[in-house]
N, C-alpha and C. Protein backbone atom coordinates (compact mmCIF):
# COMPACT_ATOMS: atom_id res chain seq x y z
N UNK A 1 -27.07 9.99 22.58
CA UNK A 1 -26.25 8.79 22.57
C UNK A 1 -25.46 8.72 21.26
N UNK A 2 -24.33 8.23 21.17
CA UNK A 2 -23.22 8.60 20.14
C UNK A 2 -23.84 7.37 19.05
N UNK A 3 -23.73 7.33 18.18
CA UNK A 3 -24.15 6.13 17.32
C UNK A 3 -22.54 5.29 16.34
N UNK A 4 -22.62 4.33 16.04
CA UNK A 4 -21.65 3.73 15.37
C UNK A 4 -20.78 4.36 14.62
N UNK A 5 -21.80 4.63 13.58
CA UNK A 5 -21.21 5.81 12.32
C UNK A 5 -20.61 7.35 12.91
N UNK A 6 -20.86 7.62 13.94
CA UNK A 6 -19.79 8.74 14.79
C UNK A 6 -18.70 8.62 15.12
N UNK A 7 -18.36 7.13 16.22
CA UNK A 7 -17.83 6.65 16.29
C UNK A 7 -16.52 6.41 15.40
N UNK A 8 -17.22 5.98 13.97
CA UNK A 8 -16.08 5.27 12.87
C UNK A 8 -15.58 6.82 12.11
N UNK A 9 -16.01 7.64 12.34
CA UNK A 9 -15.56 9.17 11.74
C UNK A 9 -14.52 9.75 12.52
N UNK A 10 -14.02 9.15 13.52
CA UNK A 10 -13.26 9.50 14.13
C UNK A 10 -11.59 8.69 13.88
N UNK A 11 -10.63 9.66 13.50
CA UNK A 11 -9.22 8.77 12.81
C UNK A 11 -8.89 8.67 14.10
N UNK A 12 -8.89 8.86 15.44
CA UNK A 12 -8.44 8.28 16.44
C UNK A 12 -8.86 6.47 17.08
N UNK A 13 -10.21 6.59 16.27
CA UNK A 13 -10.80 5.20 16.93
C UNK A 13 -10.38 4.32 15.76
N UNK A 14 -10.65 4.69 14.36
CA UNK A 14 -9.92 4.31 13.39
C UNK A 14 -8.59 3.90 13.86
N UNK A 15 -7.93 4.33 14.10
CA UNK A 15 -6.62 3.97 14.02
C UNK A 15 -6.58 2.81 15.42
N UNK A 16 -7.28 2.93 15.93
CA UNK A 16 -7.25 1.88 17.50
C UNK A 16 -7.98 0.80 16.95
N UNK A 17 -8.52 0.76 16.24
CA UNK A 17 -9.46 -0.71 15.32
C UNK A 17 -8.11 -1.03 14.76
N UNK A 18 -7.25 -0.42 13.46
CA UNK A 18 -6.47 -0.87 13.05
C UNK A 18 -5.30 -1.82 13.92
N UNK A 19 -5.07 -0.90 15.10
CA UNK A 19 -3.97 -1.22 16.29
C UNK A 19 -4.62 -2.55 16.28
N UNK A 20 -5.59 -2.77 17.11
CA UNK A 20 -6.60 -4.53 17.16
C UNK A 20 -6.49 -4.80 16.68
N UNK A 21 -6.73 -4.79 15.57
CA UNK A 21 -6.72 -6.26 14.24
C UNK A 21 -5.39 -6.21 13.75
N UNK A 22 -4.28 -5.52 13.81
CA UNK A 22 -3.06 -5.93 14.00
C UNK A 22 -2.51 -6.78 14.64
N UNK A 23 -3.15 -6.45 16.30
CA UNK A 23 -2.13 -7.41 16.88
C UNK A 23 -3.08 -8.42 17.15
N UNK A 24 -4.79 -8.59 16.65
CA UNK A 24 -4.73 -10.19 16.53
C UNK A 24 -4.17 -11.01 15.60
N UNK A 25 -4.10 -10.28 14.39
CA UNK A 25 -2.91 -10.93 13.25
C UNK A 25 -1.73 -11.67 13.80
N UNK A 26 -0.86 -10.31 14.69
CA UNK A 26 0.05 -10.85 14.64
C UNK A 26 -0.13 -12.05 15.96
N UNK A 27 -0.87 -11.76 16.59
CA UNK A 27 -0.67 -12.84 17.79
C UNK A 27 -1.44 -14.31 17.50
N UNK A 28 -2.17 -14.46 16.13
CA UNK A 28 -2.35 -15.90 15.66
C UNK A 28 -1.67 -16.30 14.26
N UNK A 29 -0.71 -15.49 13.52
CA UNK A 29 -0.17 -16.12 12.89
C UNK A 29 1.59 -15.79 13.37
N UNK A 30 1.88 -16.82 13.21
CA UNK A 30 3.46 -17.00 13.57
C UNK A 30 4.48 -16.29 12.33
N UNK A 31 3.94 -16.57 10.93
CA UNK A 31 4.70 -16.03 10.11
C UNK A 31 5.00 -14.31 10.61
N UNK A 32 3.67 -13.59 10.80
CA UNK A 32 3.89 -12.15 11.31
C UNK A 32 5.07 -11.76 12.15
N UNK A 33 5.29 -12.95 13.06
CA UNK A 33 6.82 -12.81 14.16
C UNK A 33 8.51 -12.38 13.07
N UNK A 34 7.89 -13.32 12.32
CA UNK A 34 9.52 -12.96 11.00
C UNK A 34 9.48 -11.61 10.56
N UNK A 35 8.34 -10.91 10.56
CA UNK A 35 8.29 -9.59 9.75
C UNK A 35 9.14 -8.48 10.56
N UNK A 36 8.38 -8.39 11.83
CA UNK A 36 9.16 -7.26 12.60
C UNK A 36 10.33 -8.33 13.74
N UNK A 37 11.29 -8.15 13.49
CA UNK A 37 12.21 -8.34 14.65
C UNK A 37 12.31 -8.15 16.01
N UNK A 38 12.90 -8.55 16.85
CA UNK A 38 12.19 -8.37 17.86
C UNK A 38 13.11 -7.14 18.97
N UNK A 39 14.12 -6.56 18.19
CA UNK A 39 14.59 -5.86 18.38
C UNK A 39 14.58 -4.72 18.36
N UNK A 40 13.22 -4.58 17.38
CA UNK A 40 12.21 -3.47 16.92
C UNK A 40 11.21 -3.56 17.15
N UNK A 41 10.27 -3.79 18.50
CA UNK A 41 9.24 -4.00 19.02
C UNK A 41 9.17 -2.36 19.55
N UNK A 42 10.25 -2.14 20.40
CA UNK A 42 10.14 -0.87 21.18
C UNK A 42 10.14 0.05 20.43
N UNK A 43 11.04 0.11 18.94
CA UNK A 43 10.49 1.51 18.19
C UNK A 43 9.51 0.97 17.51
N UNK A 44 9.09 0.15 17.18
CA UNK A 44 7.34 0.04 16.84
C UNK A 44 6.44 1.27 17.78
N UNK A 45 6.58 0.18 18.81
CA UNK A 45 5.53 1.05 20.22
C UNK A 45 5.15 2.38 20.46
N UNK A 46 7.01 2.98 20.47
CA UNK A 46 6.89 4.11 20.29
C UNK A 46 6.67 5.21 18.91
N UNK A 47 6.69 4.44 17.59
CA UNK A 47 6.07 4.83 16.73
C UNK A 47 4.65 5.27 16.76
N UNK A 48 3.71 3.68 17.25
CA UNK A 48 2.52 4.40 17.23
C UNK A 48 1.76 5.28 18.65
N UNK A 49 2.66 5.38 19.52
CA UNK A 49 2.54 6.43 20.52
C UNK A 49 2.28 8.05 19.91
N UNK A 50 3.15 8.02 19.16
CA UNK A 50 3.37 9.23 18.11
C UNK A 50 2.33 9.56 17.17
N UNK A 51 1.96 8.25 16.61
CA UNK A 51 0.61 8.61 15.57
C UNK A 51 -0.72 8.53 16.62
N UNK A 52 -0.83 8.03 17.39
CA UNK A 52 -1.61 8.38 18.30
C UNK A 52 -1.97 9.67 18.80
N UNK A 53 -0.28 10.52 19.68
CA UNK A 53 -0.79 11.94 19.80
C UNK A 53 -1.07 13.03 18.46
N UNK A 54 -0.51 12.58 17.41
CA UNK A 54 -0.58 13.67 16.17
C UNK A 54 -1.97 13.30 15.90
N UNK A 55 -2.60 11.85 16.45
CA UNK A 55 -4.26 12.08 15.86
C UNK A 55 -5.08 13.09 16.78
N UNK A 56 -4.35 12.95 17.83
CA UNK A 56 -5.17 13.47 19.03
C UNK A 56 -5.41 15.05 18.79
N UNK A 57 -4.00 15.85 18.46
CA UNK A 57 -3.15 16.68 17.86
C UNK A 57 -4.46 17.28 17.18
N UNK A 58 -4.83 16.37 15.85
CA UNK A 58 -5.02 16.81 14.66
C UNK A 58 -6.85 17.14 14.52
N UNK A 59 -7.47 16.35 15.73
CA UNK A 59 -8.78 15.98 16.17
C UNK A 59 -9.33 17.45 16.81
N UNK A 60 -10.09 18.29 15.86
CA UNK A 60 -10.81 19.27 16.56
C UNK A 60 -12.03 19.10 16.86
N UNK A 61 -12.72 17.99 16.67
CA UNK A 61 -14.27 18.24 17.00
C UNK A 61 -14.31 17.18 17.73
N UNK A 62 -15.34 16.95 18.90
CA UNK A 62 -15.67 16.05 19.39
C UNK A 62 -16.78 14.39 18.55
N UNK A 63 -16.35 13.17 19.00
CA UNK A 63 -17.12 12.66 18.07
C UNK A 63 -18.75 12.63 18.13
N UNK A 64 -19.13 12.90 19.38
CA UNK A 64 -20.67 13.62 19.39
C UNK A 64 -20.83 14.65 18.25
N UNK A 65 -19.87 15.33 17.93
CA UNK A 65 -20.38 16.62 17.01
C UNK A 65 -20.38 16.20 15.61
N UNK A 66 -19.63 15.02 15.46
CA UNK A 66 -19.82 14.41 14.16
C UNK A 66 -20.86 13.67 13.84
């Protein structure tokens, strides 16, 4: 069974925690709406589409093996 600390060794799940607590930020504070425009939502998205596959990319071990 995989344990927590496996789990958090992994920059793919890392980075999907970060994704979450981003967008509960941004979806309970209103100031966050002024930061990114909303005209730049879609290259946001597809920004982190990108860091997503380069983690995937970059990920040789399984997180069981960690």
């Amino acid at each position: 069974m995989k344990t927590i600390r496996q789990y958090l060794k992994s920059r793919t799940i890392n980075f999907s925690l970060l994704l979450g607590v981003a967008g509960a930020v941004q979806a309970n504070f209103e100031q966050i709406h002024a930061l990114i425009p909303a005209k730049y939502y879609g290259l946001a998205l597809m920004v982190i589409g990108v860091v997503v596959a380069a983690l995937r990319v970059v990920t040789t071990t399984a997180v069981k093996d960690k």
